[in-house]
N, C-alpha and C. Protein backbone atom coordinates (compact mmCIF):
# COMPACT_ATOMS: atom_id res chain seq x y z
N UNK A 1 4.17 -15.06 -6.33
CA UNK A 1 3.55 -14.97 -5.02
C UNK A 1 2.13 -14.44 -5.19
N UNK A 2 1.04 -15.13 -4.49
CA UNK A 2 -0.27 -14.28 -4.74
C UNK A 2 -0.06 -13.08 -4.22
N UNK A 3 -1.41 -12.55 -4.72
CA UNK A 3 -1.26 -11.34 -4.70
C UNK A 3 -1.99 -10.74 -3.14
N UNK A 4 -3.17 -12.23 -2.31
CA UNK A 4 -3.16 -12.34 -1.13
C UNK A 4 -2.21 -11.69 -0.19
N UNK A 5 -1.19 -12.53 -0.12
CA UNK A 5 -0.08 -12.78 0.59
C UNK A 5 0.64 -11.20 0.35
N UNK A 6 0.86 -10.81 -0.71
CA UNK A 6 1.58 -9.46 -0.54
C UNK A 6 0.34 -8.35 -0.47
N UNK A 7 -0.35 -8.38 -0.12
CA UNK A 7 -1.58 -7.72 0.69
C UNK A 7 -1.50 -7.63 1.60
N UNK A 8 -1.70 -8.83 2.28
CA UNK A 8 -1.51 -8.92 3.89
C UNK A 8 -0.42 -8.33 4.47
N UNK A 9 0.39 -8.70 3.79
CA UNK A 9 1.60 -8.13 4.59
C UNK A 9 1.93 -7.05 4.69
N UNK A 10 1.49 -6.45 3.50
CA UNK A 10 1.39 -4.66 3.20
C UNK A 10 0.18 -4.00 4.27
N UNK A 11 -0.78 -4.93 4.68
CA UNK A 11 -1.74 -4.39 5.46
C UNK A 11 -1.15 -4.53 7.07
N UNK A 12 -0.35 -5.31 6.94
CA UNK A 12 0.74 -5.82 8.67
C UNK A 12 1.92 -4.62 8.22
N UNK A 13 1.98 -3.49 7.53
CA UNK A 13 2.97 -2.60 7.72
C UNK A 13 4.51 -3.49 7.65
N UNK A 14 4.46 -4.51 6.70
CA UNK A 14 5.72 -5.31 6.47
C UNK A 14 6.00 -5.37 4.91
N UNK A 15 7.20 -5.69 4.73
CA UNK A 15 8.09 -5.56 3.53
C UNK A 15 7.07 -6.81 2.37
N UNK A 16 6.47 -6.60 1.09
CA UNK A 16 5.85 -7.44 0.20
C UNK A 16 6.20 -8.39 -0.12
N UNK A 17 7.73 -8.37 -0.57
CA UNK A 17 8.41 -9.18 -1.36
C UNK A 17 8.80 -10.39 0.23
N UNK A 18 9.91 -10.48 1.84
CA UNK A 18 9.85 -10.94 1.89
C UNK A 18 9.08 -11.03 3.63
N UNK A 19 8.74 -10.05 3.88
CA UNK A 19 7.41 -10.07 5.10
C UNK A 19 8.28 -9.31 6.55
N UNK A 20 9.80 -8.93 6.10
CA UNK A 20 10.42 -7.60 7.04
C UNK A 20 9.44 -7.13 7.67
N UNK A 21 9.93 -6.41 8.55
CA UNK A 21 8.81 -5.63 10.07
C UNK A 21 9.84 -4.47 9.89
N UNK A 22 9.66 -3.95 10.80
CA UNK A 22 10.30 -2.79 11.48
C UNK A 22 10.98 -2.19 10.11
N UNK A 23 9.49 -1.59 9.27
CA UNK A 23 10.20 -0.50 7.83
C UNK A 23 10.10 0.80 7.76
N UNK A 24 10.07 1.19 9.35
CA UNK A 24 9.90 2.58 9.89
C UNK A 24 10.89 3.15 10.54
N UNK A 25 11.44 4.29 10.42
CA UNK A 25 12.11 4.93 11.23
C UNK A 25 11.36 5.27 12.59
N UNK A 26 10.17 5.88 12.26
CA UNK A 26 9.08 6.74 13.35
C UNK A 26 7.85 6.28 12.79
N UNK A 27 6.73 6.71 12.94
CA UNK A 27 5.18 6.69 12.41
C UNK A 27 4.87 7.22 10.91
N UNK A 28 5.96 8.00 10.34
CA UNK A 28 5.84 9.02 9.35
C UNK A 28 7.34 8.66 8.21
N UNK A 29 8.02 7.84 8.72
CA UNK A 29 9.38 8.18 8.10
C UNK A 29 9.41 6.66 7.79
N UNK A 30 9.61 5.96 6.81
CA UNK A 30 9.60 5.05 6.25
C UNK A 30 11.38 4.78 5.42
N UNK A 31 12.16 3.84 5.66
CA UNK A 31 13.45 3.05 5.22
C UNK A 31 13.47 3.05 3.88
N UNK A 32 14.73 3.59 2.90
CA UNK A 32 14.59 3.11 1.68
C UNK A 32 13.72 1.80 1.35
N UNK A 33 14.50 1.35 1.21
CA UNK A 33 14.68 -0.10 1.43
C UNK A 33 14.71 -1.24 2.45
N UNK A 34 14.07 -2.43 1.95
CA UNK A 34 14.01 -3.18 3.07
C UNK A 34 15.19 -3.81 3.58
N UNK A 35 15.64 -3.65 5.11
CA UNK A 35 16.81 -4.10 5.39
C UNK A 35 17.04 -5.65 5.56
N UNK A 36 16.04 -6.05 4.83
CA UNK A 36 16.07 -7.89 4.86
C UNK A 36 16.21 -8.51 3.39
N UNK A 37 15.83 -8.31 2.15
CA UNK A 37 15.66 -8.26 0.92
C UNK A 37 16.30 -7.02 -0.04
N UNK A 38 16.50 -5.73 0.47
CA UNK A 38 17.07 -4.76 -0.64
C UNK A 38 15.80 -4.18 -1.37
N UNK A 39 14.67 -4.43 -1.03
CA UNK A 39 13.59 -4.15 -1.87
C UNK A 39 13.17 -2.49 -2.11
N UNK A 40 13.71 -2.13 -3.25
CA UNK A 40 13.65 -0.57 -2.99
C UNK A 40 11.82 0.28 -2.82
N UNK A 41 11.75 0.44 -2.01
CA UNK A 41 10.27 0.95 -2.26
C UNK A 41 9.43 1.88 -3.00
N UNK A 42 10.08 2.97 -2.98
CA UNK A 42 9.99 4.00 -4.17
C UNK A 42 10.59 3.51 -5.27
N UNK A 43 9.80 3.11 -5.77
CA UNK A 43 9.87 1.86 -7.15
C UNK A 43 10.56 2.69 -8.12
N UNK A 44 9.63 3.99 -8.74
CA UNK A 44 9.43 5.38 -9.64
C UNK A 44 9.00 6.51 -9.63
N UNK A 45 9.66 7.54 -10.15
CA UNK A 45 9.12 8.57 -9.81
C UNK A 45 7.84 9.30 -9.39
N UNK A 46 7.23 9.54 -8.25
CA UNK A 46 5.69 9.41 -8.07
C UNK A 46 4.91 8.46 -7.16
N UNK A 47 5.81 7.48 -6.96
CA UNK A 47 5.64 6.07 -6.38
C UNK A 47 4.40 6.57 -5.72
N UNK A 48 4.62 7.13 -4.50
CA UNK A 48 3.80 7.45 -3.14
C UNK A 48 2.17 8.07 -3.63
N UNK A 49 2.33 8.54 -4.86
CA UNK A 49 1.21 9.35 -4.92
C UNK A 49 -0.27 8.25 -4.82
N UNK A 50 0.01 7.29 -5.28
CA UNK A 50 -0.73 5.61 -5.06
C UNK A 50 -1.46 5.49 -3.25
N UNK A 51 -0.25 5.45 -2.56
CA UNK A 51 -0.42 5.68 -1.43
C UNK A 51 -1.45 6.95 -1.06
N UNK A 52 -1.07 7.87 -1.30
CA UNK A 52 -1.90 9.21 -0.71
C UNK A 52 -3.15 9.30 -1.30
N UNK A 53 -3.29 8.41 -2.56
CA UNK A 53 -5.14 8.33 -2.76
C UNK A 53 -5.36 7.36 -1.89
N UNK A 54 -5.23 6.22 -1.54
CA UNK A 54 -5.46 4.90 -1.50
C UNK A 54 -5.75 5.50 0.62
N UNK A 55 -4.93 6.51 0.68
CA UNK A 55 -5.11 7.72 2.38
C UNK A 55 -6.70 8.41 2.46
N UNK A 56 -6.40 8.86 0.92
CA UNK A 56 -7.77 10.01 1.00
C UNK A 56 -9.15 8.92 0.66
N UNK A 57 -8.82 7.63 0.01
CA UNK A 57 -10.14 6.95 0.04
C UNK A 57 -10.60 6.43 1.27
N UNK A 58 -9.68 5.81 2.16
CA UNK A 58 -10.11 5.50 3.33
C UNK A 58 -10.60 6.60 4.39
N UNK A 59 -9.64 7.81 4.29
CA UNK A 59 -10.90 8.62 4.73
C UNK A 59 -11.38 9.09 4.73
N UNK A 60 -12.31 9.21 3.37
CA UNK A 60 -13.28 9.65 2.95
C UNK A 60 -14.45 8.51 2.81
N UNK A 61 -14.22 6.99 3.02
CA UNK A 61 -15.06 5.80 3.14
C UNK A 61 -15.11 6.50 4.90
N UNK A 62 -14.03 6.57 5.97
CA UNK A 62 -14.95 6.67 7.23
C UNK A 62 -15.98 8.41 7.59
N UNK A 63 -15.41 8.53 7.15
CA UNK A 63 -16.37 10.30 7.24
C UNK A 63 -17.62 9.80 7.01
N UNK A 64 -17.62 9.44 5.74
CA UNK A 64 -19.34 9.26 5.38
C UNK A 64 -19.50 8.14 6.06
N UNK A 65 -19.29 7.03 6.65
CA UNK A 65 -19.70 6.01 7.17
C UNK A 65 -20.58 6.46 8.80
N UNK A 66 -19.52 7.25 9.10
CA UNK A 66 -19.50 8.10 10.37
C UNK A 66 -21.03 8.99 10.01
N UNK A 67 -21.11 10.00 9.13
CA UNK A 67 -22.24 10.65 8.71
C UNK A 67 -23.32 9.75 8.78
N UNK A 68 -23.34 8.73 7.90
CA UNK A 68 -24.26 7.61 8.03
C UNK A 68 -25.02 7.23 9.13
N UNK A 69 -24.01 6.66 9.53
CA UNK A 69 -24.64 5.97 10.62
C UNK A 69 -25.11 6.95 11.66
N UNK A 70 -24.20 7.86 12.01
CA UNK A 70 -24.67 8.49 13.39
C UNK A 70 -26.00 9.26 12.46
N UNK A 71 -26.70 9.50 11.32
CA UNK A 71 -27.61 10.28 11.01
C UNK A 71 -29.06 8.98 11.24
N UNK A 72 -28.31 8.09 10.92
CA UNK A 72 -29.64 6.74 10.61
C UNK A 72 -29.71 6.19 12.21
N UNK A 73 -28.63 6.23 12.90
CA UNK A 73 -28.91 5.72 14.55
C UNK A 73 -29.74 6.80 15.03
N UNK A 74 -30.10 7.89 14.98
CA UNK A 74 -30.38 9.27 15.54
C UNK A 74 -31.94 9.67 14.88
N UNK A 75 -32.29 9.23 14.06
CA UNK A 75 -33.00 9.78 12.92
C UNK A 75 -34.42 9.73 13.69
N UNK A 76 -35.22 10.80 14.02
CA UNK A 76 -35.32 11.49 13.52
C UNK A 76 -34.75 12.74 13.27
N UNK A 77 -34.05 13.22 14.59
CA UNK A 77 -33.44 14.31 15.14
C UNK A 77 -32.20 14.39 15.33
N UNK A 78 -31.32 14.05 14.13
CA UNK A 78 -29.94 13.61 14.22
C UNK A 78 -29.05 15.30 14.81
N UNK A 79 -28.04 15.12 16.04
CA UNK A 79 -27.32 15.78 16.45
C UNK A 79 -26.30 16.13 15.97
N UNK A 80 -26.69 17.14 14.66
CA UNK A 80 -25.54 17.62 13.71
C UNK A 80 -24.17 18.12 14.09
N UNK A 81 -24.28 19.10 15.56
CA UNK A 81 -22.85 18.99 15.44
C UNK A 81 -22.05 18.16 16.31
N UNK A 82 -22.36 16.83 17.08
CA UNK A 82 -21.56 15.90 17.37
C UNK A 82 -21.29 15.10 16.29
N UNK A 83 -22.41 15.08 15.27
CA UNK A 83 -21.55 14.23 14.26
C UNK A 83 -21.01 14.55 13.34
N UNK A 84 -21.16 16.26 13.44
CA UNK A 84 -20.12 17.32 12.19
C UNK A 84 -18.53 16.66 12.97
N UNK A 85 -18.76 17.11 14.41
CA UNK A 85 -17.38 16.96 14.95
C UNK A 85 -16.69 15.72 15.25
N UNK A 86 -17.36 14.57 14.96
CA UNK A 86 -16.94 13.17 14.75
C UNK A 86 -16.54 12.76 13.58
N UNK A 87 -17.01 13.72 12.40
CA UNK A 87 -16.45 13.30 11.42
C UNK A 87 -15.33 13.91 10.79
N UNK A 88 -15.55 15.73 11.34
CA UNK A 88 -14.01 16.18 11.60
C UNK A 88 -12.96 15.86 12.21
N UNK A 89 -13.23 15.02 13.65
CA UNK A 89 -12.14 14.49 14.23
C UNK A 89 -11.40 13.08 13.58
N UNK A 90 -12.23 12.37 12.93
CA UNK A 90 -11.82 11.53 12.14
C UNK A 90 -11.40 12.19 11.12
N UNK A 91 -11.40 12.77 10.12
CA UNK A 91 -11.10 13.25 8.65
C UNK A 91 -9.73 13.90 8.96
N UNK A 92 -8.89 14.26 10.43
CA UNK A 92 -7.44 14.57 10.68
C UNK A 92 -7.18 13.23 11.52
N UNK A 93 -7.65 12.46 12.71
CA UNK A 93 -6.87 11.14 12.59
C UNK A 93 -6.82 10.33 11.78
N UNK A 94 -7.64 9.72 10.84
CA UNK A 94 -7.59 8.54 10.11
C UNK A 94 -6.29 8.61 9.29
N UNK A 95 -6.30 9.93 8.38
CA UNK A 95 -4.88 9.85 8.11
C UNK A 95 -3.37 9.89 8.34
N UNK A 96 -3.33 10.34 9.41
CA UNK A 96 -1.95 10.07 10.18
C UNK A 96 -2.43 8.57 11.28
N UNK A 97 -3.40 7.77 11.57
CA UNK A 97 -3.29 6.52 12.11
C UNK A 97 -2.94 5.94 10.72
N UNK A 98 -3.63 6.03 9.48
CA UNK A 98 -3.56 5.01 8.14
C UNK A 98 -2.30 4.90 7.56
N UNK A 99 -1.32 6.16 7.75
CA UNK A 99 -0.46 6.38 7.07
C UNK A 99 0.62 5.31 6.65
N UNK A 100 1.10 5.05 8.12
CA UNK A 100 1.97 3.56 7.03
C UNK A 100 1.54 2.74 6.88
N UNK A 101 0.61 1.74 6.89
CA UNK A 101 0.00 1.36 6.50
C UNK A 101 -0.56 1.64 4.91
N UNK A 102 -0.86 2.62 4.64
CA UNK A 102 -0.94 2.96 3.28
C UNK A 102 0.14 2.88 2.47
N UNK A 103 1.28 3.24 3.39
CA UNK A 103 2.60 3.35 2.19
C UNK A 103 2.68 1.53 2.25
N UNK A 104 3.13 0.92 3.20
CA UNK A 104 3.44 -0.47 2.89
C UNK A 104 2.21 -1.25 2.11
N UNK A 105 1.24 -0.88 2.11
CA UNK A 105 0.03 -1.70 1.62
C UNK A 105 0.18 -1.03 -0.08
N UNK A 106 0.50 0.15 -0.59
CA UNK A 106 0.76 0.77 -1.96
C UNK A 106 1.45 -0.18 -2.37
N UNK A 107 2.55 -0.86 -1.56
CA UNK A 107 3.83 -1.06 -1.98
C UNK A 107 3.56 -2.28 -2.53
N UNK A 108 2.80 -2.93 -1.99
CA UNK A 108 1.93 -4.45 -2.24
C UNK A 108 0.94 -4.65 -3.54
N UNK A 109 0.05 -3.00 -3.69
CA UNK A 109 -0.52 -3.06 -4.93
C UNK A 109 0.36 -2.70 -5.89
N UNK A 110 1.55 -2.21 -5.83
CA UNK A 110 2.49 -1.89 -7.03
C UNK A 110 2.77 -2.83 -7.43
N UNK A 111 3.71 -4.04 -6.69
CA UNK A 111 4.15 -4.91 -7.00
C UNK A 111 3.58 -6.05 -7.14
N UNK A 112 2.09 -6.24 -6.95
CA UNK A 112 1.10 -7.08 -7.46
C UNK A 112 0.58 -6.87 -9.05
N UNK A 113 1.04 -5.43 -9.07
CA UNK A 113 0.44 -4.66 -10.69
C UNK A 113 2.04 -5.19 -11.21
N UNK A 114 3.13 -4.57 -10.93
CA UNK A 114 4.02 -4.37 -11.51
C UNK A 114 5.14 -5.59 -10.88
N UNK A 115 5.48 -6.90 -11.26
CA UNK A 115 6.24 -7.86 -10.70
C UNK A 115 7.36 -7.67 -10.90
N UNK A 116 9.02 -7.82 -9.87
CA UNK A 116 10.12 -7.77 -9.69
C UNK A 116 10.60 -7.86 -11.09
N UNK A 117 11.67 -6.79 -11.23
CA UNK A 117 12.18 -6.73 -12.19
C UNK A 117 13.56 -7.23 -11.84
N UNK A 118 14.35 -7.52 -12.35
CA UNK A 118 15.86 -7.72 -12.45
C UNK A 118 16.62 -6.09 -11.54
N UNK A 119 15.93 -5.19 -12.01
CA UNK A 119 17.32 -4.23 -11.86
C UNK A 119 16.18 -3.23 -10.60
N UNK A 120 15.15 -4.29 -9.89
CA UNK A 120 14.95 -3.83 -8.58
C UNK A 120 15.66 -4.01 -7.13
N UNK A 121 16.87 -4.64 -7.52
CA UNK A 121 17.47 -4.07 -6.51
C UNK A 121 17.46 -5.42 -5.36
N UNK A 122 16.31 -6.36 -5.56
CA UNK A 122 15.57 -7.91 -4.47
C UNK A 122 17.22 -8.47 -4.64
N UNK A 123 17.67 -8.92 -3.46
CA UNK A 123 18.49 -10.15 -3.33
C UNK A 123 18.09 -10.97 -4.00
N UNK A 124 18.75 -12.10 -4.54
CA UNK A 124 18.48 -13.29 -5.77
C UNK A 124 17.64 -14.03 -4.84
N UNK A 125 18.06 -14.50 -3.79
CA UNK A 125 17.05 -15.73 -2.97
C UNK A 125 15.80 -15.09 -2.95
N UNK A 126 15.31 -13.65 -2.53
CA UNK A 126 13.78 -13.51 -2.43
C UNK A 126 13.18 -13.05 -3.95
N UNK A 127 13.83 -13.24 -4.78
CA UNK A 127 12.87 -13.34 -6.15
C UNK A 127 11.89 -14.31 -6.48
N UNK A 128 11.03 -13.78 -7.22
CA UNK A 128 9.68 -14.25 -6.51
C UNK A 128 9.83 -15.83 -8.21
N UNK A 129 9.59 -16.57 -7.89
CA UNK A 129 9.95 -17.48 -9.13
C UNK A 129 8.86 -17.45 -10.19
N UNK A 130 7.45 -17.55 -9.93
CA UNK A 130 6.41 -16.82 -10.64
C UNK A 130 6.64 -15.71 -11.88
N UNK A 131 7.23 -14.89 -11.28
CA UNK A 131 7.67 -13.46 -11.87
C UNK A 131 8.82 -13.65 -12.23
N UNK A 132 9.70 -14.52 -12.11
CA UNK A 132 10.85 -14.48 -12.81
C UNK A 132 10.94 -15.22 -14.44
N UNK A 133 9.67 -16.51 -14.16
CA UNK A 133 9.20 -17.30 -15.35
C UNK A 133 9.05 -15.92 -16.04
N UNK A 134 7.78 -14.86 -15.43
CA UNK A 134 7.01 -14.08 -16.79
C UNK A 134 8.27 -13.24 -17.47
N UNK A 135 9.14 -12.69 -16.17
CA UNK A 135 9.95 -12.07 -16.59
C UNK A 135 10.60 -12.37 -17.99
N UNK A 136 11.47 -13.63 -17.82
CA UNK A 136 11.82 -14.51 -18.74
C UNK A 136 11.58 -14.80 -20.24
N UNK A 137 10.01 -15.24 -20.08
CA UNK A 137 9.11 -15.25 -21.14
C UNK A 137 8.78 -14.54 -22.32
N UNK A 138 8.82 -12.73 -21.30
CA UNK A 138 8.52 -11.87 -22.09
C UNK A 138 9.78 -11.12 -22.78
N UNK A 139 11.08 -11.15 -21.91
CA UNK A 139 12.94 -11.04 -22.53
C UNK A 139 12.58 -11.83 -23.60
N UNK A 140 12.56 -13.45 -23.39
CA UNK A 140 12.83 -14.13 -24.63
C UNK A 140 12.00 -13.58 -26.01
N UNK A 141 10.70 -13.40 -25.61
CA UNK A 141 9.57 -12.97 -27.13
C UNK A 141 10.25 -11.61 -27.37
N UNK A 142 10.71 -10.71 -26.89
CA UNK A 142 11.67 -9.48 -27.26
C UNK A 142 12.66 -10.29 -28.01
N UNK A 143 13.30 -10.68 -27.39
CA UNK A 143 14.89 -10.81 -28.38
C UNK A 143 14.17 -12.07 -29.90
N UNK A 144 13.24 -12.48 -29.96
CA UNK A 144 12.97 -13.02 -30.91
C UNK A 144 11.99 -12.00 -31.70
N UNK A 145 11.09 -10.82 -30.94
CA UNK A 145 10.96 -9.94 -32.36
C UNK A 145 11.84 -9.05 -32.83
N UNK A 146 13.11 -8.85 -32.24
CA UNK A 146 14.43 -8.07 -32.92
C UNK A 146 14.63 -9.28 -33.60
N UNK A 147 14.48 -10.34 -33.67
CA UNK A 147 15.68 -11.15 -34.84
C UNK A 147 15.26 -10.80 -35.93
């Protein structure tokens, strides 16, 4: 599957592997697994930590964007503390609006880095056939450098 396609869908807060919705309990509480595919999300130990940079880059791209602009729209006499406090008020929403979104969109760069394994848990029909060739490929060149 491109790696498009499980982007998008990670950016639509939906399941990578086969495009599931509703992978939330609440805004904050996210489903093992997808209840359409089995797709376990916490791949490995640490999984999320991917997510929580991928939180702090976005908002730390709008803070300074925010700084930016409101200093260059304003300039000469930029109004430091409406835009101290615009960029504080953003720097506590962005991350609880980004949040799932970040986790389902992680989930998309993992498995764009790291393709379905056998013992992830995917129902046989949504295995991705791409990844099952490499899978394959790379079993077989194993069991032929043990021979």
């Amino acid at each position: 599957m491109p790696a498009g396609t499980l982007l998008r869908r990670g950016a639509r807060r939906r399941c990578p592997v086969c495009g599931q919705g509703k992978l939330f309990r609440n805004w904050v509480r996210m489903v093992p697994e997808c209840p359409r595919c089995g797709f376990v999300f916490d791949r490995l130990p640490g999984h999320w930590l991917g997510s929580w940079f991928l939180n702090i880059c976005v908002v730390q791209l709008v803070v300074v964007l925010i700084l930016a602009i409101g200093v260059a729209a304003t300039w000469p006499e930029p109004p430091m503390w409406i835009i101290g406090g615009a960029t504080a008020v953003s720097a506590v929403l962005v991350p609880l609006l980004f949040f799932p979104i970040s986790r389902t969109l992680w989930c998309a760069i993992d498995l764009a880095m790291r393709p379905l394994d056998y013992d992830d848990g995917v129902a046989p029909g949504f295995m991705l056939s791409e990844d099952q060739e490499r899978l394959e490929t790379e079993r077989s060149a194993l069991r032929e450098d043990e021979e």
